[in-house]
Each structure stands twice: as structure tokens, then as C-alpha cells.
C-alpha atoms as a PDB file:
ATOM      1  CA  UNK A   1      12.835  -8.638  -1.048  1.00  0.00           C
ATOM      2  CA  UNK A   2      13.451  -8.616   2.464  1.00  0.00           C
ATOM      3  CA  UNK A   3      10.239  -7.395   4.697  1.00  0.00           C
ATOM      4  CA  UNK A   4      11.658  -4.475   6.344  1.00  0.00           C
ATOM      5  CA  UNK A   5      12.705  -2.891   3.019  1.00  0.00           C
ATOM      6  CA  UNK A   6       9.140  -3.876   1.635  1.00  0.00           C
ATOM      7  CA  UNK A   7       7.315  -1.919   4.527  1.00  0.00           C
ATOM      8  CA  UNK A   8       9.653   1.103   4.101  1.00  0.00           C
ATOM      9  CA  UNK A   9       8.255   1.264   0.694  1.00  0.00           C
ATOM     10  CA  UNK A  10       5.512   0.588   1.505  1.00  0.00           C
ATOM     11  CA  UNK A  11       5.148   3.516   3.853  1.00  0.00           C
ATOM     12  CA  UNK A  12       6.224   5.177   0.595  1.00  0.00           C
ATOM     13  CA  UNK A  13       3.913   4.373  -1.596  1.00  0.00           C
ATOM     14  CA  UNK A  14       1.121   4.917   1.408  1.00  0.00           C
ATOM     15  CA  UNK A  15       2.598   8.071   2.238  1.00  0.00           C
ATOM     16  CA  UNK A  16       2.959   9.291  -1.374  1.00  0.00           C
ATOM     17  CA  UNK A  17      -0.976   8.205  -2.195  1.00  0.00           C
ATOM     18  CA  UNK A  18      -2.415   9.863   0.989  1.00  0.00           C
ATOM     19  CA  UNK A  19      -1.037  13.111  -0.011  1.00  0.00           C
ATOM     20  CA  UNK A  20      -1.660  12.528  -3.731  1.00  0.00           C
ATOM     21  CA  UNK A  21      -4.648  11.347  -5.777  1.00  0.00           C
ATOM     22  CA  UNK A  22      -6.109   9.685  -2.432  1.00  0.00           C
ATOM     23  CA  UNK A  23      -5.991  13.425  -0.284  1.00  0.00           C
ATOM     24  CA  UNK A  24      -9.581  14.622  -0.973  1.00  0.00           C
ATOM     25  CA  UNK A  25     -11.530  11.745  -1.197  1.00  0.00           C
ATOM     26  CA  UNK A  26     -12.418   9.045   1.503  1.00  0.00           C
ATOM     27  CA  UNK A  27     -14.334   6.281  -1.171  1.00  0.00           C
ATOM     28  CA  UNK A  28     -10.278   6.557  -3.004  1.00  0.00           C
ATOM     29  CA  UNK A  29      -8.511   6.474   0.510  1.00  0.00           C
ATOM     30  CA  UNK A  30     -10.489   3.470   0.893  1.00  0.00           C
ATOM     31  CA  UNK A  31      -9.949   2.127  -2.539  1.00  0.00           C
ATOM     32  CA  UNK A  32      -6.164   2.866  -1.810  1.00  0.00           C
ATOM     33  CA  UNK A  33      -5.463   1.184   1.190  1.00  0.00           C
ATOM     34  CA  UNK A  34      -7.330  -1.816  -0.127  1.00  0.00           C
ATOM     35  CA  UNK A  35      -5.011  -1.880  -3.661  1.00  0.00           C
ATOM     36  CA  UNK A  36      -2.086  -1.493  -0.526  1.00  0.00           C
ATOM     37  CA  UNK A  37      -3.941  -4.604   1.044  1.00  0.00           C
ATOM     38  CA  UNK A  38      -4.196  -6.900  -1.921  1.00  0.00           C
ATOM     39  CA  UNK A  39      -0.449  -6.003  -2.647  1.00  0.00           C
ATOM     40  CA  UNK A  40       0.462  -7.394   0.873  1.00  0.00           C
ATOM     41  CA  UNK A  41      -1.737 -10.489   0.405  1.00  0.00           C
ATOM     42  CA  UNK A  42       0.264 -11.513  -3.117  1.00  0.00           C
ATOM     43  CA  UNK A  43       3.480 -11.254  -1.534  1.00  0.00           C
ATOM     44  CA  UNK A  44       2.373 -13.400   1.127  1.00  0.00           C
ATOM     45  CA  UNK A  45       1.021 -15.766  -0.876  1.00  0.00           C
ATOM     46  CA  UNK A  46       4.394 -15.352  -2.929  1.00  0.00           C
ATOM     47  CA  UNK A  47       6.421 -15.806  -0.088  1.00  0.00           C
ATOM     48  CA  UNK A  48       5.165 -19.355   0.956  1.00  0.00           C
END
């Protein structure tokens, strides 16, 4: 998967949890961004 078309969906997917499940509560904002995070760090690791 080429990066650019990872980080569009991955503004998705932020996007889509911010206004969702993740809207009224900072602890799962946190919890979000940090599932977001790990996701990142795999394909990173993936990638090299």
C-alpha cells in the first residue's frame, strides 16, 4: 500500500472514530489515537 493512500485512510478511520464511539470521551480519544499509533508502528515495522 502506497503511504499517501494509507494516510488518506487513515484520516478516515481518525475522522470516522473522533466523531463516533471516541466523541464523548477523552480516556477513548486517547485509547483511539494510540490503537491509530500502534497501527502506524506495524506497518513500519512491515515495511522494512
Amino acid at each position: 500500500m502506497k503511504l499517501s493512500t494509507f494516510s488518506s485512510e487513515l484520516n478516515k478511520k481518525k475522522a470516522h472514530l473522533l466523531w463516533g464511539r471516541c466523541a464523548k470521551n477523552v480516556g477513548v480519544i486517547i485509547y483511539c489515537y494510540f490503537d491509530v499509533f500502534m497501527i502506524i508502528i506495524i506497518k513500519l515495522s512491515v515495511n522494512i
